[in-house]
N, C-alpha and C. Protein backbone atom coordinates (compact mmCIF):
# COMPACT_ATOMS: atom_id res chain seq x y z
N UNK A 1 0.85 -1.18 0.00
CA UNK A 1 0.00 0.00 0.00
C UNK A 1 0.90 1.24 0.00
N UNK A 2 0.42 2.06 -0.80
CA UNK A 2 1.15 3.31 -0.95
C UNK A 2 1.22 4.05 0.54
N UNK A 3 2.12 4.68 0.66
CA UNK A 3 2.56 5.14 2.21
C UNK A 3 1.38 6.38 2.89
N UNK A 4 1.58 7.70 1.57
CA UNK A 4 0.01 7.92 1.63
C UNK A 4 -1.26 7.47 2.40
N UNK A 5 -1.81 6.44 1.93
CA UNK A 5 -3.06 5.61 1.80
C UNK A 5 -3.26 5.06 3.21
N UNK A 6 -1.62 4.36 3.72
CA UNK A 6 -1.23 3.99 4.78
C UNK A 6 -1.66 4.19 5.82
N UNK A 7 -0.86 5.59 5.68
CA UNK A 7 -1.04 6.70 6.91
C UNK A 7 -2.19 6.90 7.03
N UNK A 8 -3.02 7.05 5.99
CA UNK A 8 -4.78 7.52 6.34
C UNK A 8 -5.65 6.08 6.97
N UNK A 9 -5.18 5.05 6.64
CA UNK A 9 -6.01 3.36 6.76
C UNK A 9 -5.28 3.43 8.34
N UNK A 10 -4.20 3.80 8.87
CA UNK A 10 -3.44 3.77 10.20
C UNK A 10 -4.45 4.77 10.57
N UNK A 11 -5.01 6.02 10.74
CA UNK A 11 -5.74 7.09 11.31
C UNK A 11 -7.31 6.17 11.68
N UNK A 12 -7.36 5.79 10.84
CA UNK A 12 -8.97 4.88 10.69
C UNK A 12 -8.61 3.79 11.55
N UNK A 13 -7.24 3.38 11.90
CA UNK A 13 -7.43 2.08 13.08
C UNK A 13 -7.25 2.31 13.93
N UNK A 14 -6.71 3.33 14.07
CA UNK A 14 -6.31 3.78 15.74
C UNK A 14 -7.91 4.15 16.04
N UNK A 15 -8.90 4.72 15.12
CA UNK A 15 -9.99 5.02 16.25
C UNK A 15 -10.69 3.88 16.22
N UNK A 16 -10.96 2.94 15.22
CA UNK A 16 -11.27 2.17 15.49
C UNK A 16 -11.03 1.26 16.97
N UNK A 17 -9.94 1.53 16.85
CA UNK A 17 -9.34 1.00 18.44
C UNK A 17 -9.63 1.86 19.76
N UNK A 18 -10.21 3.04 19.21
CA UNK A 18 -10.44 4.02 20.13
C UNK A 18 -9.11 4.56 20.49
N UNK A 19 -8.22 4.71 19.89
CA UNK A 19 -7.05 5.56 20.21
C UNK A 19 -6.59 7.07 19.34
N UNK A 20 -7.48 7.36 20.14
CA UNK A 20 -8.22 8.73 19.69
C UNK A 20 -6.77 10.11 19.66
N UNK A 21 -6.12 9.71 20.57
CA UNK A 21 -5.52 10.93 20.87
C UNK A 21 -3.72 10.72 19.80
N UNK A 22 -3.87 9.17 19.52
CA UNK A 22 -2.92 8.57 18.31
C UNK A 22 -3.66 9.28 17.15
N UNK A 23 -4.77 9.22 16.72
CA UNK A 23 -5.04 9.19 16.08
C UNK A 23 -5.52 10.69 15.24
N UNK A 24 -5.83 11.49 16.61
CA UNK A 24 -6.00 12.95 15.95
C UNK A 24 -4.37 13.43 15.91
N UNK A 25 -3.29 13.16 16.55
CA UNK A 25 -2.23 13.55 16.49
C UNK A 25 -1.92 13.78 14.72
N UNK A 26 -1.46 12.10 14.26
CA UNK A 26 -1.55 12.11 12.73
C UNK A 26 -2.50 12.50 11.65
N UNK A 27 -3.74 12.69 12.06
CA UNK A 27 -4.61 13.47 11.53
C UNK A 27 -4.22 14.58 11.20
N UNK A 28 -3.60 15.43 12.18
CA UNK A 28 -3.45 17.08 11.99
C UNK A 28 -2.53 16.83 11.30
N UNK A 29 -1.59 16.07 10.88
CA UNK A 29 -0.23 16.65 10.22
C UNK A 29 -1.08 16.53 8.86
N UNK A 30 -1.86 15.54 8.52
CA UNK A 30 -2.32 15.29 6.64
C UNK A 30 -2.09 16.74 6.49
N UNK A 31 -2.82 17.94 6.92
CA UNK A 31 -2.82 19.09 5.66
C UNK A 31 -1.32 19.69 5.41
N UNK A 32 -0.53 19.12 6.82
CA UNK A 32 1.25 19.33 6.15
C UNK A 32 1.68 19.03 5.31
N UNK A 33 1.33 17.75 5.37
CA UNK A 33 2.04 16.69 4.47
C UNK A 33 1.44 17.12 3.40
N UNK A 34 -0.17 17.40 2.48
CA UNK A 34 -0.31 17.38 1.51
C UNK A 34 -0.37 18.76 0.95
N UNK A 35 0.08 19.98 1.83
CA UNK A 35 -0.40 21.09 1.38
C UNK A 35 1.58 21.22 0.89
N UNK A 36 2.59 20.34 1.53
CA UNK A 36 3.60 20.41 0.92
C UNK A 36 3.55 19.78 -0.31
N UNK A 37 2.88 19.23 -1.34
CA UNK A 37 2.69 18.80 -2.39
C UNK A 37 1.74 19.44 -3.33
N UNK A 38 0.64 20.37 -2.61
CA UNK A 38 0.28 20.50 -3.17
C UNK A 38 0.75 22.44 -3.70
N UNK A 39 1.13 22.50 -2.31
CA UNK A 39 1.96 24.36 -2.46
C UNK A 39 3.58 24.28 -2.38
N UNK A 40 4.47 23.21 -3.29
CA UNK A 40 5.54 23.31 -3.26
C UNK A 40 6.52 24.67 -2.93
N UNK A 41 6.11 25.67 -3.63
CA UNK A 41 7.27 26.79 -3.57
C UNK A 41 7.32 27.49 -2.33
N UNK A 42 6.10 27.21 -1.80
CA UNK A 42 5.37 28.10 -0.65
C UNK A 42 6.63 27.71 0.83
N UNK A 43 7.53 28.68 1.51
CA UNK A 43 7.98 28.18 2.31
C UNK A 43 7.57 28.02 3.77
N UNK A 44 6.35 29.02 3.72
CA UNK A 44 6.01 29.01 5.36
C UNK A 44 4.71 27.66 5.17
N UNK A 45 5.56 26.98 6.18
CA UNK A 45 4.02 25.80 6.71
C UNK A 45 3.02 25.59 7.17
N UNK A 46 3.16 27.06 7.68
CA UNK A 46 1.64 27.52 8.55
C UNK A 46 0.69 27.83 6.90
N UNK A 47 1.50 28.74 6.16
CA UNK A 47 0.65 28.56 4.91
C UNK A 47 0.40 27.75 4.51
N UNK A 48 1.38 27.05 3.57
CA UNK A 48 0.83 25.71 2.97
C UNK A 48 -0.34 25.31 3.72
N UNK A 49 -0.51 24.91 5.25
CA UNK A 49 -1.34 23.95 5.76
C UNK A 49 -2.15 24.72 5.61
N UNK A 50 -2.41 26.20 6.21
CA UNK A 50 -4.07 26.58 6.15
C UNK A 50 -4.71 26.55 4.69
N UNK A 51 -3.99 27.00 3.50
CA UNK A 51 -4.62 27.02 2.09
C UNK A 51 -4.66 25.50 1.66
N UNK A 52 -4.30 24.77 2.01
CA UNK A 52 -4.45 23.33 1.73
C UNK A 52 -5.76 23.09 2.45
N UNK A 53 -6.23 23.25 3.58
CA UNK A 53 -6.86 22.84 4.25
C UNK A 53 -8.33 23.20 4.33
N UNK A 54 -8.47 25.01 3.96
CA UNK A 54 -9.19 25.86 3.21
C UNK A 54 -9.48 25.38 1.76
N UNK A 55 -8.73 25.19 0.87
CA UNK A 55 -9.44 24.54 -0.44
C UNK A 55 -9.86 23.22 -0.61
N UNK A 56 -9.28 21.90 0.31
CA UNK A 56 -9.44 21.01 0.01
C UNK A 56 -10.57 20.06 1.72
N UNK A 57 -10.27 20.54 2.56
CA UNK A 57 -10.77 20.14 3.92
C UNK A 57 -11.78 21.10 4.22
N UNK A 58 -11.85 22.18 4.50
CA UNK A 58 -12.96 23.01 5.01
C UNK A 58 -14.45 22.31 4.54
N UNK A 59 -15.06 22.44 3.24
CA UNK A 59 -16.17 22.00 2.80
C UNK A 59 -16.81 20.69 3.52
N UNK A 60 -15.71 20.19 4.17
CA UNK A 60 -16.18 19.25 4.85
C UNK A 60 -16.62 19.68 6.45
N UNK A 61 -16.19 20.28 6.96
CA UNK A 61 -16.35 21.60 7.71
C UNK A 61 -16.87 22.19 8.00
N UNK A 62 -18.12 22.35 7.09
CA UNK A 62 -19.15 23.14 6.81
C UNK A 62 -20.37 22.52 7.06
N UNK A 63 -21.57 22.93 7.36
CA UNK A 63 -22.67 22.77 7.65
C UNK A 63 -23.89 23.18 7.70
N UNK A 64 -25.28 23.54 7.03
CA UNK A 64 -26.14 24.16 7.04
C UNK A 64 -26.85 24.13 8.14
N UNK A 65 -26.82 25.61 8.91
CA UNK A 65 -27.59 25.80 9.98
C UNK A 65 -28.67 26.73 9.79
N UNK A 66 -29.06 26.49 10.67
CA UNK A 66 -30.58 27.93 10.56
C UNK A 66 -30.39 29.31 11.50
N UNK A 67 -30.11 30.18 10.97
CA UNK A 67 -29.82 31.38 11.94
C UNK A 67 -31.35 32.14 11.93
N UNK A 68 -30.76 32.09 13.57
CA UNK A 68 -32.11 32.68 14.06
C UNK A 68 -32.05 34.64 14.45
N UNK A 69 -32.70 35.43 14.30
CA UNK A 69 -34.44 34.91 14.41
C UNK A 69 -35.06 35.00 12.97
N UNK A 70 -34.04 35.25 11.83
CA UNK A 70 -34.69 35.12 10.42
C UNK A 70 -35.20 33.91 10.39
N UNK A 71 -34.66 32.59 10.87
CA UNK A 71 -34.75 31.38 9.95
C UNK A 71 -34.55 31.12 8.93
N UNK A 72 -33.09 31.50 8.58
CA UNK A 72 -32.68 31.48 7.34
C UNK A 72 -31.75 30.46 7.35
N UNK A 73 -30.78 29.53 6.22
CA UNK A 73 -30.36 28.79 6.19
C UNK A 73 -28.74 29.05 5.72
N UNK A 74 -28.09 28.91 6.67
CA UNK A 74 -26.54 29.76 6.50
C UNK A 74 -25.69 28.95 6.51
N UNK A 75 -24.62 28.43 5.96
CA UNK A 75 -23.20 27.77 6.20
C UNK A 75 -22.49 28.22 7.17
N UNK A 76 -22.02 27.28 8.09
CA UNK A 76 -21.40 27.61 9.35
C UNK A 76 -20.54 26.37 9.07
N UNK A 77 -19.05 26.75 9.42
CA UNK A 77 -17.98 25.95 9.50
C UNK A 77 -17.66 26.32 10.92
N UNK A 78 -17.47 24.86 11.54
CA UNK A 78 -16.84 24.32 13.09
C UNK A 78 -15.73 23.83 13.18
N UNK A 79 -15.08 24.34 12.17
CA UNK A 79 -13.44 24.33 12.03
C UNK A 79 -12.95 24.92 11.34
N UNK A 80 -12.05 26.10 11.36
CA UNK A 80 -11.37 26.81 10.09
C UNK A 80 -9.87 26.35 10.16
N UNK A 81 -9.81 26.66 9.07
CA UNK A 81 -8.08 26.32 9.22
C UNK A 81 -7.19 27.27 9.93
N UNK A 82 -7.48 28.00 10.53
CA UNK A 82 -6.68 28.79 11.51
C UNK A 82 -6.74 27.94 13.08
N UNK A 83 -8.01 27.69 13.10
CA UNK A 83 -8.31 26.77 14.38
C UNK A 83 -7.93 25.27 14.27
N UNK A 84 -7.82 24.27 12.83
CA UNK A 84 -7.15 23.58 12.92
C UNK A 84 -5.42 23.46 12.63
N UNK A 85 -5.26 24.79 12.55
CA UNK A 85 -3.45 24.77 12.51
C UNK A 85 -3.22 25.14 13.81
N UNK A 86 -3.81 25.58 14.96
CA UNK A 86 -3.67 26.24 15.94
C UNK A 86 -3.75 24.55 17.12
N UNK A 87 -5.19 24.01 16.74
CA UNK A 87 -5.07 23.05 17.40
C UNK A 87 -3.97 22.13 17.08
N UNK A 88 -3.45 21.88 15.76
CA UNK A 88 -2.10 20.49 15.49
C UNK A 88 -1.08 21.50 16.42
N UNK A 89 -0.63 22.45 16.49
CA UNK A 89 0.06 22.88 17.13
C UNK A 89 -0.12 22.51 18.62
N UNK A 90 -0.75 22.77 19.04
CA UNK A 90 -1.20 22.61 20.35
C UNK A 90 -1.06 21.00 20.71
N UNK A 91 -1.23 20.32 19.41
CA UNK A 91 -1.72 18.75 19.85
C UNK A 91 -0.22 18.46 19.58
N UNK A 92 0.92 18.68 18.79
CA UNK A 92 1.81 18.18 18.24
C UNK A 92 2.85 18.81 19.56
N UNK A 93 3.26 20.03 19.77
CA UNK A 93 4.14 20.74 20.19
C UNK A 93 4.02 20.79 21.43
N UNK A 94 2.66 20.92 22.23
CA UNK A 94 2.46 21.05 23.71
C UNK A 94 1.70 19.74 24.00
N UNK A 95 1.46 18.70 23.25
CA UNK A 95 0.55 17.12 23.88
C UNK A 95 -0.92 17.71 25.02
N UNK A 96 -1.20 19.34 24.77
CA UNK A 96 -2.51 19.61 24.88
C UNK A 96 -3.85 20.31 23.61
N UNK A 97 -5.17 20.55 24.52
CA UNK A 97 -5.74 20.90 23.40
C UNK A 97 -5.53 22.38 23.21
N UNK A 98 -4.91 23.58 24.08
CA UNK A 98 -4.91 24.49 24.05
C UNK A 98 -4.34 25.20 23.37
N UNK A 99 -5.25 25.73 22.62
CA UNK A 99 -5.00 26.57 21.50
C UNK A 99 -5.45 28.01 21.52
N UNK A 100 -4.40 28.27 22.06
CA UNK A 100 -4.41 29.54 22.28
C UNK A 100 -4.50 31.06 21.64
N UNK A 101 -3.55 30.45 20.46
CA UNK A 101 -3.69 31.80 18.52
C UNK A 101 -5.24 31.78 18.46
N UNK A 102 -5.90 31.53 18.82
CA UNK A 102 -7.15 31.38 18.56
C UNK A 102 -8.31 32.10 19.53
N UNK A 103 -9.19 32.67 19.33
CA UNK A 103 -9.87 33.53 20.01
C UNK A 103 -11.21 32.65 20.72
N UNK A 104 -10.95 31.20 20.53
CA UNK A 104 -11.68 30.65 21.22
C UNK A 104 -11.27 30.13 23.01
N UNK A 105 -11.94 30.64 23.59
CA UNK A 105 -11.67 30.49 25.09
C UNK A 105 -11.86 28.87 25.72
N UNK A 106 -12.43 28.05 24.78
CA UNK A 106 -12.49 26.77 25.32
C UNK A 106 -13.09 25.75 24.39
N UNK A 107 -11.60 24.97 24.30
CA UNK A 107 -12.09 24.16 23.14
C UNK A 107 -11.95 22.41 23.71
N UNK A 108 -12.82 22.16 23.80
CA UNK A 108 -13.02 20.24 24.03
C UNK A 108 -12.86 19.31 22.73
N UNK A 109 -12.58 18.19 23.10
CA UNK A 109 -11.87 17.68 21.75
C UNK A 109 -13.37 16.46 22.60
N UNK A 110 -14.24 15.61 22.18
CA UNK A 110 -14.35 14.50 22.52
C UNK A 110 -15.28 13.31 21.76
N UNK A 111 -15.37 12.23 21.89
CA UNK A 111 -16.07 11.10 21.15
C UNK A 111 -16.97 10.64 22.17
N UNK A 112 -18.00 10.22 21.76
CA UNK A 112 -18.54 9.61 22.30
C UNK A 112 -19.50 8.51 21.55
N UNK A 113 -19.08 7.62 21.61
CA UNK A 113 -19.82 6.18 20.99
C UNK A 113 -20.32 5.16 21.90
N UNK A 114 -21.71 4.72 21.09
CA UNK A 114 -22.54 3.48 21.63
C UNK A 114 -23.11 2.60 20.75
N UNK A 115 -22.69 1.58 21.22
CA UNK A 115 -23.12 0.53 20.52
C UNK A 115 -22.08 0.24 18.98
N UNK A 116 -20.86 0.86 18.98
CA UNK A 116 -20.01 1.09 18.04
C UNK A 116 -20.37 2.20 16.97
N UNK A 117 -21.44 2.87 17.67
CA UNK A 117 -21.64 4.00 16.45
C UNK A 117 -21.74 5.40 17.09
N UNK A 118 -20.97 6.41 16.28
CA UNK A 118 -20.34 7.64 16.87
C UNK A 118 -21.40 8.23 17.27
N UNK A 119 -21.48 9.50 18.47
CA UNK A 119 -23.13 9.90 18.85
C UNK A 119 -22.88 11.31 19.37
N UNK A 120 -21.04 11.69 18.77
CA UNK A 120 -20.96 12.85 19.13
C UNK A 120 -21.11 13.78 18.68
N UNK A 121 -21.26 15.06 18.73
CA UNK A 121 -21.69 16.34 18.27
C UNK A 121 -20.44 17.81 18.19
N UNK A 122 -21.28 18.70 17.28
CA UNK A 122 -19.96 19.64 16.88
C UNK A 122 -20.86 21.05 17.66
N UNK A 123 -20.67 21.81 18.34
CA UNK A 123 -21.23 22.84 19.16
C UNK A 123 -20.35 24.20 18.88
N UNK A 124 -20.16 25.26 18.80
CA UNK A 124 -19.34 26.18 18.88
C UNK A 124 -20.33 27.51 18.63
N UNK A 125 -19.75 28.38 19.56
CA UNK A 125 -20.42 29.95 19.58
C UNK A 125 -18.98 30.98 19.32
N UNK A 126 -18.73 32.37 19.49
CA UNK A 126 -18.11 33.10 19.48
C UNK A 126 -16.72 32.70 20.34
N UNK A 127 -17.50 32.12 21.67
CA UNK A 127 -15.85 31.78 22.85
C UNK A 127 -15.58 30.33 22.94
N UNK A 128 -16.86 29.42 22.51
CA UNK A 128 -16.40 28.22 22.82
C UNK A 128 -16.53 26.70 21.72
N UNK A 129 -16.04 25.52 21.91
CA UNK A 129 -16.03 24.93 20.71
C UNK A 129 -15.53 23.28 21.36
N UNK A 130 -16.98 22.66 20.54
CA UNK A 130 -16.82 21.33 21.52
C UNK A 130 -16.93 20.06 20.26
N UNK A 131 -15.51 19.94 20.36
CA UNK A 131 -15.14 19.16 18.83
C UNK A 131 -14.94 17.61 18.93
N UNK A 132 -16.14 17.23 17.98
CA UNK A 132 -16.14 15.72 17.92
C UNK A 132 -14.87 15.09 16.96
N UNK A 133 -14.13 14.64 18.10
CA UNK A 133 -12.93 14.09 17.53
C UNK A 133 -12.51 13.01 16.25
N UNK A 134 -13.44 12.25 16.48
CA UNK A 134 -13.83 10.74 15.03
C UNK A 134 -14.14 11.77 14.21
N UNK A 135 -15.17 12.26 13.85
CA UNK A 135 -15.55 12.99 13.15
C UNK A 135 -14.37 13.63 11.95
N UNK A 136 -13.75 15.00 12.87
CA UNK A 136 -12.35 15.76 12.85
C UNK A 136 -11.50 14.65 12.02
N UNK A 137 -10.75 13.65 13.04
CA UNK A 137 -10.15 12.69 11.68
C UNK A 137 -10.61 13.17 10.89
N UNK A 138 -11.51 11.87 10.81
CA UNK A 138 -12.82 11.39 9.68
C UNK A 138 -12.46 12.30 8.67
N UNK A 139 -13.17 13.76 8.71
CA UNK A 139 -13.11 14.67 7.88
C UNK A 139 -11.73 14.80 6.90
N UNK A 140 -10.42 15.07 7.52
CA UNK A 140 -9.02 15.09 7.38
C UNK A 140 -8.90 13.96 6.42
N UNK A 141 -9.35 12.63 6.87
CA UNK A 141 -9.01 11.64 6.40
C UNK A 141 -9.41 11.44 4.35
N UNK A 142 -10.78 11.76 4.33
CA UNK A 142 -11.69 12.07 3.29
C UNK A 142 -11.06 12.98 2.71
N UNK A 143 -10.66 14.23 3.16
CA UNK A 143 -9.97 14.97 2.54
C UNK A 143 -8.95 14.95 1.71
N UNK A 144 -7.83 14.14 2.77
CA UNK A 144 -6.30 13.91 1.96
C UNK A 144 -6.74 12.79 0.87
N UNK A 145 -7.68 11.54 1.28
CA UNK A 145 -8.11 10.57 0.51
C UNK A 145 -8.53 11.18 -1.14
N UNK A 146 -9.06 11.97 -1.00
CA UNK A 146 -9.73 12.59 -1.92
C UNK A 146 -8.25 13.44 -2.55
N UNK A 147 -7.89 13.97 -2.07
CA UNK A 147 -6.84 15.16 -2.66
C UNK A 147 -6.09 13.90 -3.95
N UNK A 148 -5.55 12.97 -2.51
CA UNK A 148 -4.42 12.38 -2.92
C UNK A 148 -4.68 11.65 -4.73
N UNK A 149 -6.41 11.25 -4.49
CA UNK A 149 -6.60 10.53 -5.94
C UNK A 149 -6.98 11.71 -7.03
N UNK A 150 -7.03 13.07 -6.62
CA UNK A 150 -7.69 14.10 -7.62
C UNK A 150 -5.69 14.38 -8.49
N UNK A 151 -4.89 13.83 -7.76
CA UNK A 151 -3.44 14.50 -8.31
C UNK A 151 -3.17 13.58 -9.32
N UNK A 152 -3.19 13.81 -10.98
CA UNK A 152 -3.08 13.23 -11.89
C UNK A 152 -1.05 13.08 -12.05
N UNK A 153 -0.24 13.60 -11.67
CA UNK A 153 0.78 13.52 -11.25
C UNK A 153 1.51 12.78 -10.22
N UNK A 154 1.14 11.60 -10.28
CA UNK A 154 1.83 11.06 -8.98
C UNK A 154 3.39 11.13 -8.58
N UNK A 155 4.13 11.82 -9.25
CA UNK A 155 5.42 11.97 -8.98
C UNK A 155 5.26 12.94 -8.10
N UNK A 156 4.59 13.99 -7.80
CA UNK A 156 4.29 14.58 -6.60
C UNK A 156 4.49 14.23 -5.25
N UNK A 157 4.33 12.81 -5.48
CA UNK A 157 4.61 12.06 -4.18
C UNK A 157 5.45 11.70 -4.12
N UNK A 158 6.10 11.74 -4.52
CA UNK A 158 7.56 10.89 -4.47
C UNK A 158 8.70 11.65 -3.29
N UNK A 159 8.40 11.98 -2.05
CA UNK A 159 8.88 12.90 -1.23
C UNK A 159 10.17 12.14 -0.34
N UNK A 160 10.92 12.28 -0.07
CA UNK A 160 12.08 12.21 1.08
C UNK A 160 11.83 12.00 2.45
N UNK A 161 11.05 10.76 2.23
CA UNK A 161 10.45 10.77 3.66
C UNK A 161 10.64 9.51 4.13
N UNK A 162 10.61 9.39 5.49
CA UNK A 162 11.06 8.24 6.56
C UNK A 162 9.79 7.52 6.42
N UNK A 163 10.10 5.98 6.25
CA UNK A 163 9.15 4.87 5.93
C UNK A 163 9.50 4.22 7.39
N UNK A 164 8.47 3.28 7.59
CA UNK A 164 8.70 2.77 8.67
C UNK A 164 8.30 1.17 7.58
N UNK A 165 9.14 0.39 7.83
CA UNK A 165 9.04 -1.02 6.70
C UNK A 165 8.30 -1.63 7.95
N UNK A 166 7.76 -2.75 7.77
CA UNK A 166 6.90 -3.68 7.94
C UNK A 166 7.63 -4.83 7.64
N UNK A 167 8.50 -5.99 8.65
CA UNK A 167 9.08 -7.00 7.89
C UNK A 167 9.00 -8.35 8.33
């Protein structure tokens, strides 16, 4: 299996296993990894990842809500890529959720499943933000999945990177 593919089928077993906090770790790096392929020249990584993550992850992100008191039907995203470069930071660099670049005052990461099927929810107002973690993968996962087969160039991939063999 392509190393790619790997890494995303490894994200999908760790939660399967419920190893949630393995598993959002490598999650956050996908928009590194693919926004370096997909924004080669680009040297800052905070870029690459948010415009990677913004064109190709957000939409997933997104959600039709009803804003009240019109009752009108509005797109609301419960993750931007400022808040998910803020959280991999936080998750990668400090092994917490606090994400602080971010003007949200309190952010929960959590799952909750019964009966093997996910039952958690995405909540967020102006200060606070209560993020269903499977989900989050999930989303990431679909994303790079998707990126990775839209690149008619596969030499793109061909990157300098540490394999871990299987023997």
């Amino acid at each position: 299996m392509d190393a790619f593919l790997k890494k995303i089928s490894e994200i999908r077993s760790a939660l399967n296993m419920e190893l949630y906090n393995c598993a959002l770790a490598v999650a956050l790096t996908l928009p590194d990894i693919f926004g370096k392929v997909e924004f080669p020249k680009e040297c800052s990584s905070a870029k690459r990842y948010k415009d990677w993550f913004t064109a190709f992850a957000e939409p997933l992100f997104t959600v039709p809500a009803t804003k009240l008191p019109e009752e009108k039907i509005v797109n609301v995203t419960w993750m931007t890529s400022e808040e998910c470069w803020a959280l991999r930071c936080a998750v990668l660099h400090a092994g917490n959720y606090d994400a602080d670049r971010i003007k949200l005052g309190d952010i929960r990461i959590h799952a909750h499943k019964r009966n093997g099927e996910n039952f958690s929810h995405m909540l967020r107002d102006s200060q606070y933000a209560d993020w269903d973690g499977i989900l989050l993968c999930e989303n990431l996962c679909i994303a790079a999945e998707k990126y990775y087969r839209s690149v008619e160039d596969s030499s793109k991939f061909e990157v300098d990177d540490v394999r871990i063999d299987e023997w």
